[in-house]
C-alpha atoms as a PDB file:
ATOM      1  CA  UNK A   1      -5.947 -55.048 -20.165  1.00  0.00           C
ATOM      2  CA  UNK A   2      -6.345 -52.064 -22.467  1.00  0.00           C
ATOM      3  CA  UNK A   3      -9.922 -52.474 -22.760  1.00  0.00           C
ATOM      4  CA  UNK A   4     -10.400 -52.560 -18.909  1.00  0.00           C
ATOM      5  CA  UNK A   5      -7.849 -49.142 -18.925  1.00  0.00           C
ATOM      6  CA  UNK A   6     -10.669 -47.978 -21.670  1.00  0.00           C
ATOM      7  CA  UNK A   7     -13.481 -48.885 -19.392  1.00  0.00           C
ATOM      8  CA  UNK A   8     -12.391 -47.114 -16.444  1.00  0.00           C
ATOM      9  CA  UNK A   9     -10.741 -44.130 -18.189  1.00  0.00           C
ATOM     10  CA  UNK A  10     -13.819 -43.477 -19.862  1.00  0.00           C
ATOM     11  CA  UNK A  11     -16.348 -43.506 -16.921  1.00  0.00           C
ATOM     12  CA  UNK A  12     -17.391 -47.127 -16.872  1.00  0.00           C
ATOM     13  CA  UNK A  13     -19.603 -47.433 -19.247  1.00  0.00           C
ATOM     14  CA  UNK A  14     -23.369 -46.855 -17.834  1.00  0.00           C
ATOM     15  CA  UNK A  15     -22.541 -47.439 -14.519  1.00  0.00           C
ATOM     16  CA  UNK A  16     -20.195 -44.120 -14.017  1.00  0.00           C
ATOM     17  CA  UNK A  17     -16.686 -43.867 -12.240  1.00  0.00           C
ATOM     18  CA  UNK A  18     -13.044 -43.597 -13.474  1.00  0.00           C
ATOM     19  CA  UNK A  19     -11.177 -40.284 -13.518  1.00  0.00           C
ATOM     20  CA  UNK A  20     -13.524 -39.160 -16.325  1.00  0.00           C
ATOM     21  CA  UNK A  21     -16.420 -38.539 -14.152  1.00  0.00           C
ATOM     22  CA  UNK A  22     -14.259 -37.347 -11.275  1.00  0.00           C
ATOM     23  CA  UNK A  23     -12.875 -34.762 -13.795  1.00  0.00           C
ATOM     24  CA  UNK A  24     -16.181 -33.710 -14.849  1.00  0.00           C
ATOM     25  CA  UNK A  25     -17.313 -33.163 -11.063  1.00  0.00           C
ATOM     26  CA  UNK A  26     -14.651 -30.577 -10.658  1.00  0.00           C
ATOM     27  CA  UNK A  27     -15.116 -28.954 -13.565  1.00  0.00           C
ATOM     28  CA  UNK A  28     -18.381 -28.683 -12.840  1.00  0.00           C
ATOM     29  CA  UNK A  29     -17.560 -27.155  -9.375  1.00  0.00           C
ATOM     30  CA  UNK A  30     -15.612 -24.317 -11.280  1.00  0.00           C
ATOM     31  CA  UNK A  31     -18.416 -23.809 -13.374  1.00  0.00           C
ATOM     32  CA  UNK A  32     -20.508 -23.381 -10.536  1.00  0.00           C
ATOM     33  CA  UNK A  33     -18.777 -21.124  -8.870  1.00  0.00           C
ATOM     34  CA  UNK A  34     -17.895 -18.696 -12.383  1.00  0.00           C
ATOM     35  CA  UNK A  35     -21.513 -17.809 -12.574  1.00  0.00           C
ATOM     36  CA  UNK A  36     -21.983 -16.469  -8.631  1.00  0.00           C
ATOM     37  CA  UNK A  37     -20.950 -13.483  -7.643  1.00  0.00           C
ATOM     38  CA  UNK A  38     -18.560 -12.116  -5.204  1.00  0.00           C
ATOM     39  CA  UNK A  39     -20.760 -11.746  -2.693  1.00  0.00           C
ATOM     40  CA  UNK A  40     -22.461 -15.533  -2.931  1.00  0.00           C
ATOM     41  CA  UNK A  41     -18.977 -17.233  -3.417  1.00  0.00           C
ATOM     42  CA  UNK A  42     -17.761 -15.200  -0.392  1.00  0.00           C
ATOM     43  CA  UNK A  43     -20.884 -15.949   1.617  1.00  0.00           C
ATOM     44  CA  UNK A  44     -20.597 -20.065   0.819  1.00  0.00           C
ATOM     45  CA  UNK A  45     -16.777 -19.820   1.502  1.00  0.00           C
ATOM     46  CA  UNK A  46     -16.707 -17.964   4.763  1.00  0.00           C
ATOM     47  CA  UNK A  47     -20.768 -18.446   6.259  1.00  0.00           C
ATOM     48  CA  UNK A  48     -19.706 -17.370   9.300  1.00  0.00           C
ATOM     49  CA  UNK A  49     -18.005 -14.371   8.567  1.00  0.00           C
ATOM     50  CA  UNK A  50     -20.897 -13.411   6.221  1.00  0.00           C
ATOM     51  CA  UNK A  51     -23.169 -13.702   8.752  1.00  0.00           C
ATOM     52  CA  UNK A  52     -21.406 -11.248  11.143  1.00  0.00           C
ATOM     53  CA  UNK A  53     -23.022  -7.944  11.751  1.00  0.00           C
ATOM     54  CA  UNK A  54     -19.525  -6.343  12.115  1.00  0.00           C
ATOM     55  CA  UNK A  55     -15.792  -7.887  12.673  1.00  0.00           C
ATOM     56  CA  UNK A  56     -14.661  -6.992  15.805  1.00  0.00           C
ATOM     57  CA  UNK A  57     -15.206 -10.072  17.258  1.00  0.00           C
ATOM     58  CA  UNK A  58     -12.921 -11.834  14.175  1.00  0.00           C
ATOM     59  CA  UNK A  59     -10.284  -8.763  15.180  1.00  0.00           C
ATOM     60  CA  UNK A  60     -10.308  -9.582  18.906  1.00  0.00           C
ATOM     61  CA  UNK A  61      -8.515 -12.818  18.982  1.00  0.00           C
ATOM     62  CA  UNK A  62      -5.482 -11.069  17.445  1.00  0.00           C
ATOM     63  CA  UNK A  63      -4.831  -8.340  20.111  1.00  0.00           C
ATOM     64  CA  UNK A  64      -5.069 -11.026  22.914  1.00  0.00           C
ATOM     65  CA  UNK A  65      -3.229 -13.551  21.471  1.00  0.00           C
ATOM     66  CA  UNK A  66      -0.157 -11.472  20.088  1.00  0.00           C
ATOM     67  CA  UNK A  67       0.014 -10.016  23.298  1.00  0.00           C
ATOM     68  CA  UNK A  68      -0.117 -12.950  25.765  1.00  0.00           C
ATOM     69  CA  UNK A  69       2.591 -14.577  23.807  1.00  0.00           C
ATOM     70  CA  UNK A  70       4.570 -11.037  24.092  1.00  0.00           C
ATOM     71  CA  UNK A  71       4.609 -11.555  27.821  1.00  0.00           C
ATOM     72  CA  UNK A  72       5.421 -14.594  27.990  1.00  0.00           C
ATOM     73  CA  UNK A  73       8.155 -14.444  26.004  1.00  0.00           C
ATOM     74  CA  UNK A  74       9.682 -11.216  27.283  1.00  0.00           C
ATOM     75  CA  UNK A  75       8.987 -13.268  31.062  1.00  0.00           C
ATOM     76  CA  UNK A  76      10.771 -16.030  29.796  1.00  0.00           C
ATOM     77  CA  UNK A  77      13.727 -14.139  28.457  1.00  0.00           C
ATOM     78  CA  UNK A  78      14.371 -11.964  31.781  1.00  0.00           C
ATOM     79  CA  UNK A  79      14.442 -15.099  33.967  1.00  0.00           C
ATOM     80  CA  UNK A  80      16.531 -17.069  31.414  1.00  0.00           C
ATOM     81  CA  UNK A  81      18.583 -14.440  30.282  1.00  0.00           C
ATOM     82  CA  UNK A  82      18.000 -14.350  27.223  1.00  0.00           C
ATOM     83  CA  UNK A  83      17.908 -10.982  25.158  1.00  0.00           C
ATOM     84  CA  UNK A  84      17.290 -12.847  21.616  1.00  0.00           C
ATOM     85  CA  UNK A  85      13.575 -14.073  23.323  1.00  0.00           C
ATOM     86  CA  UNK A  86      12.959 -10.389  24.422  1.00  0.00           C
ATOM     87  CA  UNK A  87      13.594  -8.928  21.271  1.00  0.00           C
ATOM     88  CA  UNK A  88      11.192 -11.887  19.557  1.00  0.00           C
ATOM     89  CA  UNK A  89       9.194 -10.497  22.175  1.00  0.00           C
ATOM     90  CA  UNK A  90       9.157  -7.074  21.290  1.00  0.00           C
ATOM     91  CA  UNK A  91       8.017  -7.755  18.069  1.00  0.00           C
ATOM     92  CA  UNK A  92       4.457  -9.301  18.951  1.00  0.00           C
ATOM     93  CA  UNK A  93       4.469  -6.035  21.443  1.00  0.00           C
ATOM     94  CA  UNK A  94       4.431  -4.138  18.297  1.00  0.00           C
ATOM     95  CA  UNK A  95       2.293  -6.301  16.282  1.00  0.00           C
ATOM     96  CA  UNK A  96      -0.106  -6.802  19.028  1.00  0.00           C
ATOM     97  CA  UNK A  97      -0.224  -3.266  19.673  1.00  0.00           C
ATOM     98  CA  UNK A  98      -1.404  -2.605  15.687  1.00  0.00           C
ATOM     99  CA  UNK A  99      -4.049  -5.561  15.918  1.00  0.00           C
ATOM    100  CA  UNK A 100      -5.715  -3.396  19.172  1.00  0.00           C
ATOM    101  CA  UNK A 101      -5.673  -0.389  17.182  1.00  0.00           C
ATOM    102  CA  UNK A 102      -8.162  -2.011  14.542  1.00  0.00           C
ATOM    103  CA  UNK A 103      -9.786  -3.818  16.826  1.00  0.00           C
ATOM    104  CA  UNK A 104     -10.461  -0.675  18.904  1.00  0.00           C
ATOM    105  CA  UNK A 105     -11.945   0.905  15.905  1.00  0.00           C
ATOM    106  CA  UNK A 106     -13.617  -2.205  15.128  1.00  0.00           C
ATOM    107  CA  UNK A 107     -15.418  -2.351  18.308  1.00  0.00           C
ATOM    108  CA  UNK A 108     -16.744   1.078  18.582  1.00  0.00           C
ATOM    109  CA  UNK A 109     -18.204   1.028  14.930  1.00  0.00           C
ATOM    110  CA  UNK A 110     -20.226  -2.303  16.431  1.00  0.00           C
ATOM    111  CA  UNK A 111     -20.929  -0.515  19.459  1.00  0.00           C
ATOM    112  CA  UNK A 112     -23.123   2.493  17.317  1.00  0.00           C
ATOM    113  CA  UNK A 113     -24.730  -0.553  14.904  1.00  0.00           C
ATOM    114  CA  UNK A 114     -25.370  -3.622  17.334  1.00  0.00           C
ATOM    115  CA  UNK A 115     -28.804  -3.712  18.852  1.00  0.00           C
ATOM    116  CA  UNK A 116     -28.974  -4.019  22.474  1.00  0.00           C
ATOM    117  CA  UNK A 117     -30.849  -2.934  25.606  1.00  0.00           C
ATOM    118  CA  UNK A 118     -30.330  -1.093  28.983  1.00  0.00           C
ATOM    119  CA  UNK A 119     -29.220  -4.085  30.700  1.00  0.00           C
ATOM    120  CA  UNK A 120     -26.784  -4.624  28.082  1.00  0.00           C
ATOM    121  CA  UNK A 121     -25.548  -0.549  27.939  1.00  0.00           C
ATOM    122  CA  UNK A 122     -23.488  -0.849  30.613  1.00  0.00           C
ATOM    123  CA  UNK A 123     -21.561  -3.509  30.178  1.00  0.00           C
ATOM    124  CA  UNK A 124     -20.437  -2.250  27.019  1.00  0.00           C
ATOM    125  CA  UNK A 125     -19.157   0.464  28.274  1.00  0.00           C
ATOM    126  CA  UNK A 126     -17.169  -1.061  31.034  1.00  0.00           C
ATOM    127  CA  UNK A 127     -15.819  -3.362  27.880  1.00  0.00           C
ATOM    128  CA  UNK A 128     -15.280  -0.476  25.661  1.00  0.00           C
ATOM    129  CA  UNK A 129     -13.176   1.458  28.941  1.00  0.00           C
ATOM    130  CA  UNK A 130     -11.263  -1.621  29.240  1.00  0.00           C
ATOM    131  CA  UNK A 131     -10.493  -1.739  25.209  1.00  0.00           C
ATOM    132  CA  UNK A 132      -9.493   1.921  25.579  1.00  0.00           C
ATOM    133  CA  UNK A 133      -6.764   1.051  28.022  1.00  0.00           C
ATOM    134  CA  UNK A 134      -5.993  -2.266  26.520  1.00  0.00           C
ATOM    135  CA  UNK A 135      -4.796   0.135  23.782  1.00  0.00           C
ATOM    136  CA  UNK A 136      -3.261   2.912  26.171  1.00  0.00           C
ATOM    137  CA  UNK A 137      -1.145   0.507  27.856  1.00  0.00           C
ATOM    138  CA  UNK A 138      -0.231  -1.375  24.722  1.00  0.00           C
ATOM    139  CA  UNK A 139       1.020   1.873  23.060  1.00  0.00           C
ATOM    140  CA  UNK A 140       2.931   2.905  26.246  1.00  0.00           C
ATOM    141  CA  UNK A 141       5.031  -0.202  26.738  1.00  0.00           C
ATOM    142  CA  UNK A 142       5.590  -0.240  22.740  1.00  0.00           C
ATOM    143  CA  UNK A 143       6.702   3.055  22.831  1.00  0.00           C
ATOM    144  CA  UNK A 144       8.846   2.606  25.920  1.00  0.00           C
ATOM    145  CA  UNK A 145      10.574  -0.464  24.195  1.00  0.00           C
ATOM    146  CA  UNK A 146      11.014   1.721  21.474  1.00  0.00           C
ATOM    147  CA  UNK A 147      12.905   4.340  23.231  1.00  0.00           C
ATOM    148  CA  UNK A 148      15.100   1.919  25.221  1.00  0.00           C
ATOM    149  CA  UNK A 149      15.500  -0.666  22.565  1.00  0.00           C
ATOM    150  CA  UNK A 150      14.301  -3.411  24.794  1.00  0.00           C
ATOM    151  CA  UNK A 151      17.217  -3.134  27.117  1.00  0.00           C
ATOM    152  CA  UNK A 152      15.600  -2.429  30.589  1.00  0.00           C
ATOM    153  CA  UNK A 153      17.660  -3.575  33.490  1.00  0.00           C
ATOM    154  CA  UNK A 154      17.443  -4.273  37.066  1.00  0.00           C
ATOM    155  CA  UNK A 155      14.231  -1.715  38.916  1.00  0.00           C
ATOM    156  CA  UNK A 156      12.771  -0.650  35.379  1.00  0.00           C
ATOM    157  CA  UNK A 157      12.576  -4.097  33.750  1.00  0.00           C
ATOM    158  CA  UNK A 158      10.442  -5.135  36.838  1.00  0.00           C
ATOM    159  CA  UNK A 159       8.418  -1.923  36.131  1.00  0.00           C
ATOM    160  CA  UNK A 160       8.449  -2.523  33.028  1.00  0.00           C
ATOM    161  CA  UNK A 161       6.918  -6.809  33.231  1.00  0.00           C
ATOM    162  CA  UNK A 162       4.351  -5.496  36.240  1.00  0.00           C
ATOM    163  CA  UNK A 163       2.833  -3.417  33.577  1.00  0.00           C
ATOM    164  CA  UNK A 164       2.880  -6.266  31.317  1.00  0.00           C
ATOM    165  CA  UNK A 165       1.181  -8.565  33.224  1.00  0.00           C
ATOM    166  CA  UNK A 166      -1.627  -5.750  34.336  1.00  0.00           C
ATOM    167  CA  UNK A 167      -1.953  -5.500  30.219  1.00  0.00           C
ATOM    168  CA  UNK A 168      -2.993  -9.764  30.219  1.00  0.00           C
ATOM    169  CA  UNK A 169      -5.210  -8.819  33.311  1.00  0.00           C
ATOM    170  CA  UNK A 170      -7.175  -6.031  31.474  1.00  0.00           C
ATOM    171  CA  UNK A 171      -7.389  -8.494  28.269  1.00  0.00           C
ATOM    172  CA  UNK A 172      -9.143 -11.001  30.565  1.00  0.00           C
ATOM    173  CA  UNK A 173     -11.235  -8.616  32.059  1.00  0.00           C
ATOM    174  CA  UNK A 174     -12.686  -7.195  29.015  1.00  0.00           C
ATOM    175  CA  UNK A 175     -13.008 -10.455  27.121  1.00  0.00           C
ATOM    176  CA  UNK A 176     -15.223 -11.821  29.728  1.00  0.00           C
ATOM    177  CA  UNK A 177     -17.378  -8.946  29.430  1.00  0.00           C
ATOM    178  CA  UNK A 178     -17.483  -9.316  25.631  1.00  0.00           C
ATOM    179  CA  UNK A 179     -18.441 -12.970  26.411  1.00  0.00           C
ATOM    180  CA  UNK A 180     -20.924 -12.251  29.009  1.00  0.00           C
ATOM    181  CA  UNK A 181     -22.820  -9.536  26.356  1.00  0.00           C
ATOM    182  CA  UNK A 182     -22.633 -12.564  23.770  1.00  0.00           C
ATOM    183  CA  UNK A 183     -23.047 -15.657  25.825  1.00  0.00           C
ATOM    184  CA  UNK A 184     -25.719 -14.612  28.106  1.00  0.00           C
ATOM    185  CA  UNK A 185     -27.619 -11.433  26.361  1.00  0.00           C
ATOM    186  CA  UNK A 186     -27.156 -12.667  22.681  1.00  0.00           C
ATOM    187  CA  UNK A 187     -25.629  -9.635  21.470  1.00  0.00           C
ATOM    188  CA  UNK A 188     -25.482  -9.983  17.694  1.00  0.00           C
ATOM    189  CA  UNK A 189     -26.655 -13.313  18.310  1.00  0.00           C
ATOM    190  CA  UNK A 190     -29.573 -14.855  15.647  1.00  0.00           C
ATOM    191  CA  UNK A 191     -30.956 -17.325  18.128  1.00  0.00           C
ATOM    192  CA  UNK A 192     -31.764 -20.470  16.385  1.00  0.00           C
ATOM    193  CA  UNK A 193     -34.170 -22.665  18.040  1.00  0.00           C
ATOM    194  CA  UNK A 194     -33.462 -26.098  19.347  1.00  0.00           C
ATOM    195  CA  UNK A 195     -35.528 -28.756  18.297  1.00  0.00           C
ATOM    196  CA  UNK A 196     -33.814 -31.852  19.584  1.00  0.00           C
ATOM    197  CA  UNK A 197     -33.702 -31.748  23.556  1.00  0.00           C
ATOM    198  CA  UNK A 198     -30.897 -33.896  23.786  1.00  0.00           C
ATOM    199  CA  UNK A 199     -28.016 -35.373  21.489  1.00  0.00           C
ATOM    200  CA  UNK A 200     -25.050 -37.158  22.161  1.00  0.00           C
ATOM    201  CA  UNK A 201     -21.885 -35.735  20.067  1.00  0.00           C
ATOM    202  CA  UNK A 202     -19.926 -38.182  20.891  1.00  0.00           C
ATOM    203  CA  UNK A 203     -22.163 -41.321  19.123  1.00  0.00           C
ATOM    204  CA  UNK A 204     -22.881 -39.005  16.729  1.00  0.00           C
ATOM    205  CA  UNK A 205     -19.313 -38.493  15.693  1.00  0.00           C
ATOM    206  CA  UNK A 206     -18.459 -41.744  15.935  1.00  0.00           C
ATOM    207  CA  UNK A 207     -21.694 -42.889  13.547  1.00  0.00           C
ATOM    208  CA  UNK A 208     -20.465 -40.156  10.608  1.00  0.00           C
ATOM    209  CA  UNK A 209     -16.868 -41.138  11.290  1.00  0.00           C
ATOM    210  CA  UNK A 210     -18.233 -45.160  10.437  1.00  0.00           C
ATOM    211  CA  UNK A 211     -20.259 -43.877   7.354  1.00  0.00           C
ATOM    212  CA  UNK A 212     -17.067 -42.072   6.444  1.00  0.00           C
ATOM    213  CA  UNK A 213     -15.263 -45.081   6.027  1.00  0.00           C
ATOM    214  CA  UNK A 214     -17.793 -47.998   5.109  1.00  0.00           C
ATOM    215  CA  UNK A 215     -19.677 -45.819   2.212  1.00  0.00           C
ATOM    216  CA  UNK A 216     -16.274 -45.337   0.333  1.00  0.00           C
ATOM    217  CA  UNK A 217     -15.619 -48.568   0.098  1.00  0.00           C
ATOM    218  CA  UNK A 218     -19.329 -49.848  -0.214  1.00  0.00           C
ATOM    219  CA  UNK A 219     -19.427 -47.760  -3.356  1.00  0.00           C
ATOM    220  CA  UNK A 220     -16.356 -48.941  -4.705  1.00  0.00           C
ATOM    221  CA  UNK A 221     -17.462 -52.610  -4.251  1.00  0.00           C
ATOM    222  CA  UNK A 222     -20.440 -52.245  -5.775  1.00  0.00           C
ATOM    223  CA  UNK A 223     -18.692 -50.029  -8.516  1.00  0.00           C
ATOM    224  CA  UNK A 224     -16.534 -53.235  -9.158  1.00  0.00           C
ATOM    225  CA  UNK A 225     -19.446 -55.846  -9.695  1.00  0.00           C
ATOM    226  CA  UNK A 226     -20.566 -54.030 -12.543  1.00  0.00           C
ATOM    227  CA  UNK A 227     -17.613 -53.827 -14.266  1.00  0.00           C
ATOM    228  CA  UNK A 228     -17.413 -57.212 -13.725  1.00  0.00           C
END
Protein backbone atom coordinates (compact mmCIF):
# COMPACT_ATOMS: atom_id res chain seq x y z
CA UNK A 1 0.00 0.00 0.00
CA UNK A 2 2.72 2.53 0.76
CA UNK A 3 4.56 1.81 -2.26
CA UNK A 4 1.42 2.32 -4.50
CA UNK A 5 0.87 5.87 -2.20
CA UNK A 6 4.77 6.35 -3.39
CA UNK A 7 3.93 5.62 -6.95
CA UNK A 8 1.19 7.93 -7.35
CA UNK A 9 2.47 10.70 -5.04
CA UNK A 10 5.47 10.84 -6.97
CA UNK A 11 4.08 11.10 -10.58
CA UNK A 12 3.87 7.47 -11.57
CA UNK A 13 6.90 6.61 -12.41
CA UNK A 14 7.53 7.13 -16.39
CA UNK A 15 4.16 7.16 -17.22
CA UNK A 16 3.23 10.68 -15.35
CA UNK A 17 0.11 11.49 -13.08
CA UNK A 18 -0.46 11.82 -9.29
CA UNK A 19 -0.69 15.22 -7.58
CA UNK A 20 3.04 15.69 -8.32
CA UNK A 21 2.61 16.43 -11.90
CA UNK A 22 -0.68 18.24 -11.32
CA UNK A 23 1.33 20.48 -8.89
CA UNK A 24 3.97 21.09 -11.31
CA UNK A 25 1.31 22.16 -14.08
CA UNK A 26 0.19 24.97 -11.89
CA UNK A 27 3.22 26.06 -10.92
CA UNK A 28 4.15 26.20 -14.14
CA UNK A 29 1.04 28.33 -15.02
CA UNK A 30 2.30 30.95 -12.38
CA UNK A 31 5.50 30.90 -13.87
CA UNK A 32 4.09 31.63 -17.04
CA UNK A 33 2.25 34.25 -16.27
CA UNK A 34 5.32 36.13 -13.82
CA UNK A 35 7.33 36.70 -16.91
CA UNK A 36 4.36 38.63 -19.16
CA UNK A 37 3.56 41.81 -18.69
CA UNK A 38 0.59 43.73 -17.71
CA UNK A 39 -0.51 44.34 -20.82
CA UNK A 40 -0.19 40.45 -22.25
CA UNK A 41 -1.69 38.96 -18.97
CA UNK A 42 -4.51 41.54 -19.29
CA UNK A 43 -4.94 40.90 -23.00
CA UNK A 44 -5.13 36.74 -22.42
CA UNK A 45 -7.44 37.38 -19.36
CA UNK A 46 -9.97 39.75 -20.81
CA UNK A 47 -9.48 39.21 -25.10
CA UNK A 48 -12.41 40.85 -25.58
CA UNK A 49 -12.03 43.81 -23.70
CA UNK A 50 -8.48 44.15 -25.15
CA UNK A 51 -9.67 44.11 -28.34
CA UNK A 52 -12.12 47.04 -27.88
CA UNK A 53 -11.31 50.27 -29.56
CA UNK A 54 -12.96 52.17 -26.63
CA UNK A 55 -15.45 51.02 -23.61
CA UNK A 56 -18.53 52.50 -24.07
CA UNK A 57 -20.09 49.67 -25.27
CA UNK A 58 -18.79 47.60 -21.82
CA UNK A 59 -20.33 50.99 -19.93
CA UNK A 60 -23.70 50.79 -21.71
CA UNK A 61 -25.18 47.75 -20.20
CA UNK A 62 -24.94 49.45 -16.78
CA UNK A 63 -27.06 52.62 -17.43
CA UNK A 64 -29.87 50.42 -18.98
CA UNK A 65 -29.92 47.84 -16.71
CA UNK A 66 -29.77 49.89 -13.32
CA UNK A 67 -32.38 51.86 -14.66
CA UNK A 68 -34.98 49.36 -15.97
CA UNK A 69 -34.83 47.65 -12.68
CA UNK A 70 -35.36 51.33 -11.02
CA UNK A 71 -38.71 51.43 -12.75
CA UNK A 72 -39.78 48.53 -12.14
CA UNK A 73 -39.29 48.56 -8.79
CA UNK A 74 -40.53 52.06 -8.01
CA UNK A 75 -43.86 50.60 -10.42
CA UNK A 76 -44.08 47.81 -8.28
CA UNK A 77 -43.95 49.68 -5.02
CA UNK A 78 -46.74 52.41 -5.99
CA UNK A 79 -49.23 49.69 -6.99
CA UNK A 80 -48.34 47.49 -3.97
CA UNK A 81 -47.84 50.05 -1.59
CA UNK A 82 -44.90 49.59 -0.67
CA UNK A 83 -42.46 52.56 0.25
CA UNK A 84 -39.43 50.10 1.35
CA UNK A 85 -39.41 48.89 -2.75
CA UNK A 86 -39.42 52.65 -3.77
CA UNK A 87 -36.72 53.62 -1.71
CA UNK A 88 -34.65 50.25 -3.06
CA UNK A 89 -35.74 51.89 -6.04
CA UNK A 90 -34.34 55.11 -5.62
CA UNK A 91 -31.14 53.83 -5.12
CA UNK A 92 -30.53 52.18 -8.69
CA UNK A 93 -32.11 55.80 -9.82
CA UNK A 94 -29.03 57.15 -8.35
CA UNK A 95 -26.68 54.53 -9.32
CA UNK A 96 -28.04 54.31 -12.73
CA UNK A 97 -27.91 57.89 -13.10
CA UNK A 98 -23.78 57.79 -12.26
CA UNK A 99 -23.29 54.73 -14.74
CA UNK A 100 -24.95 57.26 -17.71
CA UNK A 101 -22.70 59.90 -16.71
CA UNK A 102 -19.55 57.68 -17.69
CA UNK A 103 -21.10 56.16 -20.21
CA UNK A 104 -22.03 59.54 -21.75
CA UNK A 105 -18.45 60.49 -21.64
CA UNK A 106 -17.56 57.18 -22.78
CA UNK A 107 -19.52 57.42 -25.87
CA UNK A 108 -18.52 60.74 -27.13
CA UNK A 109 -14.68 59.98 -26.70
CA UNK A 110 -15.65 56.80 -29.23
CA UNK A 111 -17.63 59.00 -31.25
CA UNK A 112 -14.21 61.44 -32.15
CA UNK A 113 -11.92 57.93 -32.47
CA UNK A 114 -14.29 55.26 -34.21
CA UNK A 115 -14.03 55.16 -37.95
CA UNK A 116 -17.15 55.44 -39.81
CA UNK A 117 -18.80 56.88 -42.92
CA UNK A 118 -21.64 59.28 -44.03
CA UNK A 119 -24.18 56.70 -43.89
CA UNK A 120 -23.14 55.93 -40.51
CA UNK A 121 -22.85 60.01 -39.31
CA UNK A 122 -26.18 60.30 -38.75
CA UNK A 123 -27.18 57.76 -36.87
CA UNK A 124 -24.73 58.57 -34.38
CA UNK A 125 -25.92 61.54 -33.82
CA UNK A 126 -29.51 60.64 -33.37
CA UNK A 127 -27.82 57.96 -30.72
CA UNK A 128 -25.62 60.48 -29.17
CA UNK A 129 -29.10 63.08 -28.84
CA UNK A 130 -30.80 60.24 -27.32
CA UNK A 131 -27.68 59.52 -24.75
CA UNK A 132 -27.80 63.26 -24.00
CA UNK A 133 -31.34 63.01 -22.75
CA UNK A 134 -30.99 59.56 -21.40
CA UNK A 135 -28.74 61.56 -19.03
CA UNK A 136 -31.03 64.80 -18.77
CA UNK A 137 -33.90 62.87 -17.72
CA UNK A 138 -31.94 60.57 -15.46
CA UNK A 139 -30.50 63.59 -13.54
CA UNK A 140 -33.96 65.27 -13.34
CA UNK A 141 -35.92 62.45 -11.75
CA UNK A 142 -32.72 61.80 -9.38
CA UNK A 143 -32.72 65.14 -8.40
CA UNK A 144 -36.47 65.37 -7.96
CA UNK A 145 -36.33 62.19 -5.66
CA UNK A 146 -33.78 63.93 -3.97
CA UNK A 147 -35.71 66.94 -3.10
CA UNK A 148 -38.89 65.05 -2.12
CA UNK A 149 -37.24 62.10 -0.55
CA UNK A 150 -39.11 59.67 -2.68
CA UNK A 151 -42.43 60.55 -1.19
CA UNK A 152 -44.56 61.69 -4.24
CA UNK A 153 -48.24 61.19 -3.80
CA UNK A 154 -51.37 61.07 -5.68
CA UNK A 155 -51.02 63.65 -9.36
CA UNK A 156 -47.09 64.01 -8.97
CA UNK A 157 -46.20 60.34 -8.42
CA UNK A 158 -48.08 59.66 -11.76
CA UNK A 159 -45.95 62.55 -13.18
CA UNK A 160 -43.38 61.45 -11.70
CA UNK A 161 -43.62 57.16 -13.20
CA UNK A 162 -44.80 58.75 -16.86
CA UNK A 163 -41.41 60.24 -16.93
CA UNK A 164 -39.99 57.07 -15.86
CA UNK A 165 -41.27 55.00 -18.28
CA UNK A 166 -40.43 57.74 -21.25
CA UNK A 167 -36.66 57.28 -19.60
CA UNK A 168 -36.94 53.01 -20.57
CA UNK A 169 -38.43 54.28 -23.96
CA UNK A 170 -35.42 56.57 -24.81
CA UNK A 171 -32.98 53.61 -23.52
CA UNK A 172 -34.61 51.39 -26.17
CA UNK A 173 -34.51 53.82 -28.69
CA UNK A 174 -30.94 54.61 -28.53
CA UNK A 175 -29.74 51.07 -27.96
CA UNK A 176 -31.22 49.99 -31.15
CA UNK A 177 -29.44 52.60 -32.89
CA UNK A 178 -26.16 51.61 -31.20
CA UNK A 179 -27.05 48.07 -32.45
CA UNK A 180 -28.03 49.02 -35.85
CA UNK A 181 -24.36 51.11 -36.25
CA UNK A 182 -22.75 47.72 -34.91
CA UNK A 183 -24.89 44.99 -36.27
CA UNK A 184 -25.45 46.19 -39.69
CA UNK A 185 -22.48 48.89 -40.51
CA UNK A 186 -19.72 47.10 -38.39
CA UNK A 187 -18.84 50.00 -36.44
CA UNK A 188 -15.69 49.05 -34.54
CA UNK A 189 -16.28 45.79 -35.90
CA UNK A 190 -12.89 43.62 -37.25
CA UNK A 191 -14.85 41.49 -39.66
CA UNK A 192 -13.53 38.05 -39.59
CA UNK A 193 -14.24 35.98 -42.51
CA UNK A 194 -16.32 32.87 -42.54
CA UNK A 195 -14.93 29.93 -43.89
CA UNK A 196 -17.40 27.23 -43.02
CA UNK A 197 -20.88 27.99 -44.78
CA UNK A 198 -22.77 26.12 -42.44
CA UNK A 199 -22.37 24.51 -38.83
CA UNK A 200 -24.65 23.09 -36.55
CA UNK A 201 -24.05 24.38 -32.75
CA UNK A 202 -26.11 22.26 -31.44
CA UNK A 203 -24.10 18.71 -32.62
CA UNK A 204 -21.28 20.54 -32.10
CA UNK A 205 -21.94 21.15 -28.46
CA UNK A 206 -23.13 18.05 -27.85
CA UNK A 207 -19.77 16.29 -29.60
CA UNK A 208 -17.29 18.59 -27.11
CA UNK A 209 -19.73 18.01 -24.26
CA UNK A 210 -19.08 13.81 -25.11
CA UNK A 211 -15.23 14.42 -25.44
CA UNK A 212 -15.60 16.28 -22.17
CA UNK A 213 -16.62 13.39 -20.42
CA UNK A 214 -15.17 10.18 -22.25
CA UNK A 215 -11.39 11.71 -22.53
CA UNK A 216 -11.25 12.13 -18.64
CA UNK A 217 -11.93 8.96 -17.98
CA UNK A 218 -10.17 7.37 -21.13
CA UNK A 219 -7.03 8.91 -19.72
CA UNK A 220 -7.49 7.75 -16.38
CA UNK A 221 -8.03 4.14 -17.61
CA UNK A 222 -5.26 4.02 -19.52
CA UNK A 223 -3.30 5.88 -16.67
CA UNK A 224 -4.32 2.79 -14.50
CA UNK A 225 -2.97 -0.09 -16.84
CA UNK A 226 0.35 1.15 -16.47
CA UNK A 227 0.51 1.29 -13.06
CA UNK A 228 -0.66 -1.94 -13.17
Amino acid sequence: MINSLSFQIHGGADHGGGPAESLGDVLAVFDNISILGSGDLFSILMPGIASMENIHPLLVHFPIALLSVFFVLDLIGTLAKKQQWRGIASAFLYIGTLAAVFTVIAGFMAADTVAHGENVHAIMEKHEDLGMAILSLATALSAWRLKHKGLFQGYVNGVFLTLSALLCVLMILGADLGGLMVYRYGVAVKAVPVTVSAHDHQHADDHQLIESIVEPIHEHTHSQDHSH
